[in-house]
N, C-alpha and C. Protein backbone atom coordinates (compact mmCIF):
# COMPACT_ATOMS: atom_id res chain seq x y z
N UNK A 1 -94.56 80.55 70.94
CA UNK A 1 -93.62 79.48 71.14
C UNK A 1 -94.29 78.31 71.84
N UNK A 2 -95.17 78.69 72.94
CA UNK A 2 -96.33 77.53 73.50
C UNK A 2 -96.93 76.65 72.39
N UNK A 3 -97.18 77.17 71.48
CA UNK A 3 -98.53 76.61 70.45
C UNK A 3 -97.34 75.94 69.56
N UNK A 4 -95.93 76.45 69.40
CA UNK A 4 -95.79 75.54 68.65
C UNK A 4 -95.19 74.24 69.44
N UNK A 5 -94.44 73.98 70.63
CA UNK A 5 -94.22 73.04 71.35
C UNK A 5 -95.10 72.21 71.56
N UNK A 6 -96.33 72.68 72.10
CA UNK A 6 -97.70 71.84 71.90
C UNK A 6 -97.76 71.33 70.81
N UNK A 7 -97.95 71.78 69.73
CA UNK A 7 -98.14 71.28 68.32
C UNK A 7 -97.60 70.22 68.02
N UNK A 8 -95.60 70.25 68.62
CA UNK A 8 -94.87 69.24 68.13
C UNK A 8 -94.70 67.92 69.13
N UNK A 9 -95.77 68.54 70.62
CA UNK A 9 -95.78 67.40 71.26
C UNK A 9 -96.94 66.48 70.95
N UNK A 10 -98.37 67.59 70.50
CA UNK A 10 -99.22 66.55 70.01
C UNK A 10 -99.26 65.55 69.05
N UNK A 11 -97.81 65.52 68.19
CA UNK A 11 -97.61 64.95 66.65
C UNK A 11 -96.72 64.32 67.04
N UNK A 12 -96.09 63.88 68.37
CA UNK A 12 -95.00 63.00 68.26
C UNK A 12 -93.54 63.60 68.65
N UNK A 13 -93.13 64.97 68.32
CA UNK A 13 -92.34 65.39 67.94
C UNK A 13 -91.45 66.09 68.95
N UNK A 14 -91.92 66.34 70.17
CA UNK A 14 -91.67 66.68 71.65
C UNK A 14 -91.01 65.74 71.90
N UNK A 15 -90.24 65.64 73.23
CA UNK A 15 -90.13 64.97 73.90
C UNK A 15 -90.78 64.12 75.03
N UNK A 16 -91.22 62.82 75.13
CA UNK A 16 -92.52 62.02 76.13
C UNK A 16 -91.37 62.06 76.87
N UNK A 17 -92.49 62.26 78.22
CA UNK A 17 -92.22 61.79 79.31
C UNK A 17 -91.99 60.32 79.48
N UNK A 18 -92.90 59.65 78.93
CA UNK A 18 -92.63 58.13 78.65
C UNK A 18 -91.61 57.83 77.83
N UNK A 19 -90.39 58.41 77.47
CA UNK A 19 -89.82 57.46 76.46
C UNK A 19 -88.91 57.08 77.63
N UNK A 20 -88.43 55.26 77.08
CA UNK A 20 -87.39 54.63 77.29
C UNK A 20 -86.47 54.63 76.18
N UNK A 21 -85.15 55.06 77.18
CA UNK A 21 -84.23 54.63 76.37
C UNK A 21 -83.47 53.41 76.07
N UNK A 22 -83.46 53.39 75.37
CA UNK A 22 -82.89 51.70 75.33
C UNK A 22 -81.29 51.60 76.04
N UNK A 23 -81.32 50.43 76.62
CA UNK A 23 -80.42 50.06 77.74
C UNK A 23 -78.44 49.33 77.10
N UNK A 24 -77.92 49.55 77.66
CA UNK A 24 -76.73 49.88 76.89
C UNK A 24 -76.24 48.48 76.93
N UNK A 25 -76.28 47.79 75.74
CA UNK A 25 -75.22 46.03 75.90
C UNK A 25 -74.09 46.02 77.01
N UNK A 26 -74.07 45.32 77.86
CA UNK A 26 -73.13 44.75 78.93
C UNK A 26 -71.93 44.07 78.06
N UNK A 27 -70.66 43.92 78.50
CA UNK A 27 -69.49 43.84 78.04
C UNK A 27 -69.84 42.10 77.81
N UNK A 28 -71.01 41.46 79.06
CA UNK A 28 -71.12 40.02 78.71
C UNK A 28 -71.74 39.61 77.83
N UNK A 29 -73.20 40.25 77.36
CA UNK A 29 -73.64 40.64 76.32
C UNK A 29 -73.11 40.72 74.92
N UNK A 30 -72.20 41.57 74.89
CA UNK A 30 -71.34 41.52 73.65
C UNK A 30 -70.42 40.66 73.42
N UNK A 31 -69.77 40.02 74.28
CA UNK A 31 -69.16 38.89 74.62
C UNK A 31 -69.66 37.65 73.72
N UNK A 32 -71.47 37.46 74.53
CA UNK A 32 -71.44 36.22 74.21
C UNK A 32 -72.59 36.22 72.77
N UNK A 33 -72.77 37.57 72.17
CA UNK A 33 -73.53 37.55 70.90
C UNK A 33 -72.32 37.06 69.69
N UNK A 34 -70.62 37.67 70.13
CA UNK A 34 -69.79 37.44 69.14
C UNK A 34 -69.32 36.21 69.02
N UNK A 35 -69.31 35.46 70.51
CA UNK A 35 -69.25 34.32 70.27
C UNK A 35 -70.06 33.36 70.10
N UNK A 36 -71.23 33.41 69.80
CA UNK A 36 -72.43 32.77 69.59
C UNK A 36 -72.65 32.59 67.54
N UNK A 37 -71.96 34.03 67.92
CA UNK A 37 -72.09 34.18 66.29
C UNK A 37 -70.61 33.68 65.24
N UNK A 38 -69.40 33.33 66.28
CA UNK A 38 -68.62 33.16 65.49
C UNK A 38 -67.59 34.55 64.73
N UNK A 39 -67.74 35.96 65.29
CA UNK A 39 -67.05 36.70 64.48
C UNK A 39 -66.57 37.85 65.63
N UNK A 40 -65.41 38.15 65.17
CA UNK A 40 -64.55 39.49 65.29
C UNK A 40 -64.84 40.56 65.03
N UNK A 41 -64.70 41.83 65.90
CA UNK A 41 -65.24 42.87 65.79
C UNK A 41 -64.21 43.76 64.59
N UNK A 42 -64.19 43.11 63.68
CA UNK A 42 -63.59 43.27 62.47
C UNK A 42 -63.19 45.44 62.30
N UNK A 43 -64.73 45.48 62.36
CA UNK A 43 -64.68 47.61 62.13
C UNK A 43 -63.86 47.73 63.47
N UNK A 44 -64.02 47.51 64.75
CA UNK A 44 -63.28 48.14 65.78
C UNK A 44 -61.62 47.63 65.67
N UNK A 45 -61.07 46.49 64.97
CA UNK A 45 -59.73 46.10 65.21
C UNK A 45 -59.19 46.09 64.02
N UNK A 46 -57.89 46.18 63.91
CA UNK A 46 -57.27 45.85 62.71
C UNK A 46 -55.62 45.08 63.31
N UNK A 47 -55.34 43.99 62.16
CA UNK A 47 -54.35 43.47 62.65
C UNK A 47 -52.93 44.21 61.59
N UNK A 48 -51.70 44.61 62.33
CA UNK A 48 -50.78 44.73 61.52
C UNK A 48 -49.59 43.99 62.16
N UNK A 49 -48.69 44.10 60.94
CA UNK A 49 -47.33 43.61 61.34
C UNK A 49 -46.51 44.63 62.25
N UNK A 50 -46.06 44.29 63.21
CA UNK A 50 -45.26 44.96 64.10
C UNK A 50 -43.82 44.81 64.03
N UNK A 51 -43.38 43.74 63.90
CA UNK A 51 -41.79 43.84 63.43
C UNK A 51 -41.91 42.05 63.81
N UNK A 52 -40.34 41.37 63.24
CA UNK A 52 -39.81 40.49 63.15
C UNK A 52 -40.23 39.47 64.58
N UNK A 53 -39.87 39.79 65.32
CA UNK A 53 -40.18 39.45 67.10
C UNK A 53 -41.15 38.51 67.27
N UNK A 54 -42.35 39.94 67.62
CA UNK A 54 -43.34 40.26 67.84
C UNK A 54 -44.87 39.60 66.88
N UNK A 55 -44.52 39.65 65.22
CA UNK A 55 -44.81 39.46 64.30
C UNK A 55 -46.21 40.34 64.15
N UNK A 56 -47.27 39.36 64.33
CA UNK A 56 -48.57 40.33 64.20
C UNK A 56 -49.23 40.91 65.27
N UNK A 57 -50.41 41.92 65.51
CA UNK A 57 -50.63 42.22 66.79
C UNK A 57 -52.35 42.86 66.09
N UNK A 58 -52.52 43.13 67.61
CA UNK A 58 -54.07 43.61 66.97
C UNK A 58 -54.42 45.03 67.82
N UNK A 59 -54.76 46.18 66.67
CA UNK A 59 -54.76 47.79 66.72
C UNK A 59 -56.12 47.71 67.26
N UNK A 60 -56.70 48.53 68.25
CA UNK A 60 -58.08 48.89 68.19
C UNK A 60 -58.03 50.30 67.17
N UNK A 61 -59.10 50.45 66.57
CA UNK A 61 -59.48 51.28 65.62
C UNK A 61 -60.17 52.36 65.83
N UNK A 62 -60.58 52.51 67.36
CA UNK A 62 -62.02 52.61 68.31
C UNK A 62 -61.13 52.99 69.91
N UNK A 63 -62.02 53.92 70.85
CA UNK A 63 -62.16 53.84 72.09
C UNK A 63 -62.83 52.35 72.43
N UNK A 64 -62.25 52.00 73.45
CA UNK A 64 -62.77 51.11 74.28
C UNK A 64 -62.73 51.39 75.95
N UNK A 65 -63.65 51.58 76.23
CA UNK A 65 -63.59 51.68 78.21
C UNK A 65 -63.24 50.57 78.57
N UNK A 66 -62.67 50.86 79.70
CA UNK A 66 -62.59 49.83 80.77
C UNK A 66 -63.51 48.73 81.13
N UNK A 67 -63.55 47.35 80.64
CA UNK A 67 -64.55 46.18 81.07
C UNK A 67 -64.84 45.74 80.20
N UNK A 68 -64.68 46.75 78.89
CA UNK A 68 -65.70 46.24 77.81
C UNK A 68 -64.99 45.28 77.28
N UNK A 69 -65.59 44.21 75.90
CA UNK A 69 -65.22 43.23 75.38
C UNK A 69 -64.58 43.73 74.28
N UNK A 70 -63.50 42.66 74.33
CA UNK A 70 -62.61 43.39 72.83
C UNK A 70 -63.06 42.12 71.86
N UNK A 71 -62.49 40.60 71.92
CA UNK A 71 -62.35 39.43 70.72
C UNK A 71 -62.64 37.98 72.01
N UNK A 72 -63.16 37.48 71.60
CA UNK A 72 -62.11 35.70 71.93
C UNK A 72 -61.26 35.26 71.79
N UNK A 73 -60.87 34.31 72.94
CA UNK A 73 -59.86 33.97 72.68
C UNK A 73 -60.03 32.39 71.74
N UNK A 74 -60.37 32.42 70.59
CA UNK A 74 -60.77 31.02 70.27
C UNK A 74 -59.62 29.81 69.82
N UNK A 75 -59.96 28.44 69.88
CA UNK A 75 -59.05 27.28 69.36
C UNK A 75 -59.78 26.33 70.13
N UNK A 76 -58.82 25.01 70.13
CA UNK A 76 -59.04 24.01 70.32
C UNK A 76 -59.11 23.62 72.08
N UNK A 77 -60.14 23.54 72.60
CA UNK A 77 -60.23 23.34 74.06
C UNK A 77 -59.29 21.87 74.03
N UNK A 78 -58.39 22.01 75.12
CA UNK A 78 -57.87 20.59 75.27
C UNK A 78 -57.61 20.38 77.15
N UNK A 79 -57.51 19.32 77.38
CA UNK A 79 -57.18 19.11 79.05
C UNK A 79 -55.91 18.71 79.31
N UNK A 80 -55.62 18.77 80.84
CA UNK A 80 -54.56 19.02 80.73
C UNK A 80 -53.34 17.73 80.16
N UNK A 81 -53.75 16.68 80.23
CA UNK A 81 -52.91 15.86 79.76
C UNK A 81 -52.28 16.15 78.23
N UNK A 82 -53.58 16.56 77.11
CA UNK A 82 -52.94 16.68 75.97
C UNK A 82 -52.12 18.16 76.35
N UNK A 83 -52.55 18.98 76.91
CA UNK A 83 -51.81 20.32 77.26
C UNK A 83 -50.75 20.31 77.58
N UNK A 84 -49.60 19.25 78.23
CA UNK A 84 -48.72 18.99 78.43
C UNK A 84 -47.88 18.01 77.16
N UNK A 85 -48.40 17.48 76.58
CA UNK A 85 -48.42 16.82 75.40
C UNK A 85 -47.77 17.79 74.20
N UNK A 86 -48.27 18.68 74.29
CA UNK A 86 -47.98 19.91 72.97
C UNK A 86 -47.40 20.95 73.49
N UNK A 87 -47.45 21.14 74.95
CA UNK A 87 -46.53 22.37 75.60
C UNK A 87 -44.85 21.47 75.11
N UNK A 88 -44.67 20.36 74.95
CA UNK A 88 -42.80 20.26 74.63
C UNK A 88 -43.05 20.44 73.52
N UNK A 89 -44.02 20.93 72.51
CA UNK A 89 -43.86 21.28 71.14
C UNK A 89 -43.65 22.44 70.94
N UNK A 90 -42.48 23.38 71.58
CA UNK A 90 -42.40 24.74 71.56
C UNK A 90 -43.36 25.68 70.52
N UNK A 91 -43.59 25.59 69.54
CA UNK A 91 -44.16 26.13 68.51
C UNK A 91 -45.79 26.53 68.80
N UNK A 92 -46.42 25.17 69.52
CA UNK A 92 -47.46 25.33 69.69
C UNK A 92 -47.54 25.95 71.28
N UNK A 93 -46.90 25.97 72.25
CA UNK A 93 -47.11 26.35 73.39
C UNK A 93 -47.12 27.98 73.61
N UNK A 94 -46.78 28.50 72.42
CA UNK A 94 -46.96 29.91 72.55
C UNK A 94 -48.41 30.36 72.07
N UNK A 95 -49.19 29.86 71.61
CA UNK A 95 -50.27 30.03 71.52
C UNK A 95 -51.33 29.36 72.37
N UNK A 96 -50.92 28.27 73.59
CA UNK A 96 -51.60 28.00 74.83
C UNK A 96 -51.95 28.82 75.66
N UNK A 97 -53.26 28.82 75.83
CA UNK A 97 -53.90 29.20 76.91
C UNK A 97 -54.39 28.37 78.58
N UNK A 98 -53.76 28.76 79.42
CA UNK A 98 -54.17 27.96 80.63
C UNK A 98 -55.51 28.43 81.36
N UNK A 99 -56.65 27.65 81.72
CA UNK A 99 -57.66 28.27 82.87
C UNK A 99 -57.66 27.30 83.50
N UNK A 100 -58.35 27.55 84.46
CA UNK A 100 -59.77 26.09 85.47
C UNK A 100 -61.25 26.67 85.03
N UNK A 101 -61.95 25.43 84.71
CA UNK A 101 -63.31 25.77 84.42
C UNK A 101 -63.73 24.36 84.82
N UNK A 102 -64.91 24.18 85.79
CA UNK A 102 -65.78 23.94 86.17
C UNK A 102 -64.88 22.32 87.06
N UNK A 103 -63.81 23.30 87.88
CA UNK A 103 -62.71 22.38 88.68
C UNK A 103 -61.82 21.49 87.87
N UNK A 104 -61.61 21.89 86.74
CA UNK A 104 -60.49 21.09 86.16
C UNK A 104 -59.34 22.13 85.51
N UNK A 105 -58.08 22.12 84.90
CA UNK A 105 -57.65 22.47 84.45
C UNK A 105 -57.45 22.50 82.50
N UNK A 106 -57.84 23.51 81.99
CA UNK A 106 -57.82 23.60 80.38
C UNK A 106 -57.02 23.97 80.00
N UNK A 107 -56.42 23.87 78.68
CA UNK A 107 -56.12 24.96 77.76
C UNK A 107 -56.85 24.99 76.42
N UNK A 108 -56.80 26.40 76.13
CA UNK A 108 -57.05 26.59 74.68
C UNK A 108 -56.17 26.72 73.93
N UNK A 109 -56.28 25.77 72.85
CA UNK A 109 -54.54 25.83 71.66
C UNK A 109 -55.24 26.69 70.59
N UNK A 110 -54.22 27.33 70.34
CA UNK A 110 -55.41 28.94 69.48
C UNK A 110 -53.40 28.91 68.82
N UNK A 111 -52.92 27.71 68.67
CA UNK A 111 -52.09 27.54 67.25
C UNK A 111 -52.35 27.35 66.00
N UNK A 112 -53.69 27.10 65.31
CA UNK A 112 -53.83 27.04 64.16
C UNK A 112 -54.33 28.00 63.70
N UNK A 113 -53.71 29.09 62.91
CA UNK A 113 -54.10 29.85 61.93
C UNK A 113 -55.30 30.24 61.79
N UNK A 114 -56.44 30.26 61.56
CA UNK A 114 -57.80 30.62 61.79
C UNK A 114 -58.45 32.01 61.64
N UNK A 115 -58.11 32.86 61.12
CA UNK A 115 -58.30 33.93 60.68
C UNK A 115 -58.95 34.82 61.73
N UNK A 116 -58.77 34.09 63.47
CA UNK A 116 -59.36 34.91 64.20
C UNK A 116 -58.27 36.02 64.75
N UNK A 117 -58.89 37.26 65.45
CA UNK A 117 -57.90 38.03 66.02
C UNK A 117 -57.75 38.07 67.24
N UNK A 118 -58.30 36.50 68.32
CA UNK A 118 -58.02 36.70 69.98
C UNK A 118 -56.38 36.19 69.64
N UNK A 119 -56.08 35.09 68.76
CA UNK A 119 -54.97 34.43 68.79
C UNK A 119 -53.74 35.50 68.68
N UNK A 120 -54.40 36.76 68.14
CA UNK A 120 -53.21 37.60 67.54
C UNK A 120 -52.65 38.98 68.76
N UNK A 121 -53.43 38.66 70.16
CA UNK A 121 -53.60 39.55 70.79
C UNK A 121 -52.05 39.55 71.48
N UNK A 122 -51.05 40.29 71.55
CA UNK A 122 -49.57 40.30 72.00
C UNK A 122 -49.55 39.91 73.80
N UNK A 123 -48.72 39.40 74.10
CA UNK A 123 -48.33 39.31 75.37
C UNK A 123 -47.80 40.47 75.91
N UNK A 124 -47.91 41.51 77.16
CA UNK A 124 -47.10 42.41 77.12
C UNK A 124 -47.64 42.15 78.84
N UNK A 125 -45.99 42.16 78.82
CA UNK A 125 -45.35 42.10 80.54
C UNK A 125 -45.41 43.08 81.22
N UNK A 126 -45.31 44.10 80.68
CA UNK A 126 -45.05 45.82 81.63
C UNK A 126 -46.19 46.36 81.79
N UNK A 127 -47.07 46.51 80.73
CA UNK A 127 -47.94 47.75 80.69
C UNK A 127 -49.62 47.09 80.07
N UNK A 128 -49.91 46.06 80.64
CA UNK A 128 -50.84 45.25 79.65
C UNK A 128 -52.29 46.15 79.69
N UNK A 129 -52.94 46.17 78.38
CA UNK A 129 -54.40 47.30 78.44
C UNK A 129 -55.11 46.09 78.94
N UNK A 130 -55.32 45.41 78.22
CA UNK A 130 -56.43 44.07 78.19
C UNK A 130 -55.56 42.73 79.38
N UNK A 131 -57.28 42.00 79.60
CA UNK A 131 -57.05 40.79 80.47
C UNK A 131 -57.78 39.43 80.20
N UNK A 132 -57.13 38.92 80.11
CA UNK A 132 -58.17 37.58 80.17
C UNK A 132 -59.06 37.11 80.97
N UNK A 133 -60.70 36.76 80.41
CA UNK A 133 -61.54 36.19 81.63
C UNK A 133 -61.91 35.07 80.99
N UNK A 134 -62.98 34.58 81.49
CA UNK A 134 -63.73 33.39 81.55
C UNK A 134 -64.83 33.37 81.64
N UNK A 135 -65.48 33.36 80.37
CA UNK A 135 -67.01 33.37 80.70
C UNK A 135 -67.59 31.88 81.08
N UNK A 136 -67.55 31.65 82.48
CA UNK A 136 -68.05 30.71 83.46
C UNK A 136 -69.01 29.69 82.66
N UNK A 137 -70.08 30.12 82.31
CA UNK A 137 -71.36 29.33 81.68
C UNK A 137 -70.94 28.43 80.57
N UNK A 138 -70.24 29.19 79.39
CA UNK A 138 -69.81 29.13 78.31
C UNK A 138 -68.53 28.34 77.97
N UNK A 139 -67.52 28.30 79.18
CA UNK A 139 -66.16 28.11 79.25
C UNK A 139 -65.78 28.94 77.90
N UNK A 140 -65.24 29.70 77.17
CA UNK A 140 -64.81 30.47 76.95
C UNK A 140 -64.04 31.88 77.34
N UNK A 141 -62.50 31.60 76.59
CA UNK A 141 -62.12 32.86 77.40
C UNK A 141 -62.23 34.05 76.19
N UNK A 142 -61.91 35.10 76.96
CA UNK A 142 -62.48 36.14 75.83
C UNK A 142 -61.33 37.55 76.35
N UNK A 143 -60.89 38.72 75.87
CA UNK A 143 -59.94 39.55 76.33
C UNK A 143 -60.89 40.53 76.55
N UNK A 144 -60.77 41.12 77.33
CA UNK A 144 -61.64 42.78 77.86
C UNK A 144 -60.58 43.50 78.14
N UNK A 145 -60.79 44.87 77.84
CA UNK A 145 -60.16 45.86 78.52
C UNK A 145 -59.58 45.95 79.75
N UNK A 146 -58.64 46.31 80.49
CA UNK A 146 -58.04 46.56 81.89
C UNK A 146 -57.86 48.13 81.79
N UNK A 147 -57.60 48.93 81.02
CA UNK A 147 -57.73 50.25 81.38
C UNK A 147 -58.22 50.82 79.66
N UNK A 148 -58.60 52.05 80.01
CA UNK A 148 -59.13 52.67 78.57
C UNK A 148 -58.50 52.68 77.30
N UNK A 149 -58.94 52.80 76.26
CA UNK A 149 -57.77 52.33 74.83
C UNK A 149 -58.28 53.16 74.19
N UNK A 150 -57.62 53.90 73.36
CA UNK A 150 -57.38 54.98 72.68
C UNK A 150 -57.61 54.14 71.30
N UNK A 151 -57.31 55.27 70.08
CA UNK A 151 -57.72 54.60 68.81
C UNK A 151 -56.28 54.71 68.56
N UNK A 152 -55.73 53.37 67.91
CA UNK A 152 -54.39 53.11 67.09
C UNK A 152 -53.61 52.40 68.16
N UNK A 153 -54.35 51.70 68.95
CA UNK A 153 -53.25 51.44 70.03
C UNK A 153 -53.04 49.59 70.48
N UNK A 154 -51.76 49.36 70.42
CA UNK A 154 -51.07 47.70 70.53
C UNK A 154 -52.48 46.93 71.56
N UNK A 155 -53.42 46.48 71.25
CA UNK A 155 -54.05 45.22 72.26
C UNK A 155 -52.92 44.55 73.23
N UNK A 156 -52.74 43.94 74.05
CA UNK A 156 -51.84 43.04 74.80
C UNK A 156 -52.26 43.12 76.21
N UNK A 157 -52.03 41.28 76.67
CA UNK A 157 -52.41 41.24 77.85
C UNK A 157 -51.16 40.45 78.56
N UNK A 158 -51.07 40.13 79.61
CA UNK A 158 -50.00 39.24 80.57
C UNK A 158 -50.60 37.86 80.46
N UNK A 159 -49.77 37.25 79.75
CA UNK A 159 -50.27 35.94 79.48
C UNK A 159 -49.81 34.83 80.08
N UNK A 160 -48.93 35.35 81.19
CA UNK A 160 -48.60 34.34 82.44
C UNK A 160 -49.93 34.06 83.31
N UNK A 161 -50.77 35.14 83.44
CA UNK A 161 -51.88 35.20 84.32
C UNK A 161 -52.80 34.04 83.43
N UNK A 162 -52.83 32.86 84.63
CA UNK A 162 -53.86 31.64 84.61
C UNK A 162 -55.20 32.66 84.82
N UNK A 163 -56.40 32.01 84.72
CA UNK A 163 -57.32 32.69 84.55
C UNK A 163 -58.21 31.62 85.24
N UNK A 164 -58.35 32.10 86.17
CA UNK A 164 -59.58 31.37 87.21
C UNK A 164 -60.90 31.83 87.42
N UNK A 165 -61.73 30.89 87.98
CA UNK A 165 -63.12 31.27 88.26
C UNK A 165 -63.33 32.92 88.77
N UNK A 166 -62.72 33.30 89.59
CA UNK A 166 -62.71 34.56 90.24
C UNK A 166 -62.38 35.83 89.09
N UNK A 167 -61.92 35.36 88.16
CA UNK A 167 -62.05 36.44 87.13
C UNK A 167 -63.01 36.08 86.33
N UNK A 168 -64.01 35.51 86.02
CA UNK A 168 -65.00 35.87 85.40
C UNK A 168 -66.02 36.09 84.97
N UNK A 169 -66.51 36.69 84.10
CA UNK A 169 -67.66 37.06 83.74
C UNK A 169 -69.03 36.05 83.99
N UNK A 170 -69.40 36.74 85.36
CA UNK A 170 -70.58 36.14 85.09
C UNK A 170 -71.87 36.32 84.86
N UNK A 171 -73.22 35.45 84.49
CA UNK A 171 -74.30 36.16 83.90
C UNK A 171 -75.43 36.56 84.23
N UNK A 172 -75.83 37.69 84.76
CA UNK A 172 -76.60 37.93 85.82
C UNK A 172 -78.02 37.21 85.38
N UNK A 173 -78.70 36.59 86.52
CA UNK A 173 -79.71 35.83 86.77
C UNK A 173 -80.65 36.45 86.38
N UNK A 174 -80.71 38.01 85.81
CA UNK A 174 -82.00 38.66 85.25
C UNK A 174 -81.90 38.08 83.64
N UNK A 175 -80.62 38.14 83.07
CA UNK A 175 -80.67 38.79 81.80
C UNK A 175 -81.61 37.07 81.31
């Protein structure tokens, strides 16, 4: 049994003491490759109709832990003057997003249609999985996990919660 372990360590086939394993993508990481790249984690989510209300919503397909990145929240960055401008346009104010980034006040209007799935993420008051942050550098907000998610299960965050500097993601000075 010696000679053959030897054998399969001299050929590669053992296990080295030297191997590295490769190091596991950070939730900011994944964050900011999807938004760099423009796309939705399409295999992990699926969007369905939920009923009349509610209308569409977005399923994870997938475990997700706690922290990790789910979508963006993408649309039209606007300040606050036009933000008040289109908040008396009921229609569009349900798809406003409020933050502060870099001491001012934003929103993102993520009312136009766009085939993305942050816009489709439900509001839920009681029991929310996901939260909104702010990736600081980037101004972009993006939804992460707040507690673990099972596969087949409603996305939704509390979408009263403004989203300030103190929630977010920021990018460590190594990477």
């Amino acid at each position: 049994m010696d000679v053959l372990r030897r054998r399969d360590h001299e050929e590669g086939h053992g296990t080295h003491p030297h191997t590295v394993m490769p190091q596991r993508t950070t939730p900011l990481q994944d964050a900011t490759k999807h938004i760099l790249e423009g796309r939705d984690k399409t295999a992990m989510l699926e969007v369905k109709h939920i009923n009349p209300v509610k209308g569409r919503g977005i399923f994870s397909t997938t475990v997700f832990s706690q922290g990790d990145f789910v979508v963006e929240y993408r649309g039209v960055l606007v300040d606050s003057a036009e933000q008040r401008r289109k908040q008396n346009q009921s229609e569009c104010s349900v798809f406003m997003f409020d933050f502060t980034w870099k001491r001012r006040i934003w929103s993102i209007d993520g009312g136009e249609e766009d085939g993305s799935f942050g816009r489709l993420v439900n509001d839920e008051h009681k029991l929310p999985n996901c939260r909104m942050k702010l990736i600081e550098q980037l101004g972009n907000l993006v939804v992460t996990v707040e507690m673990g998610i099972t596969s087949w299960v409603l996305l939704g965050f509390y979408h009263d919660d403004v989203v300030f500097s103190d929630v977010s993601m920021e990018m460590d000075q190594t990477e």
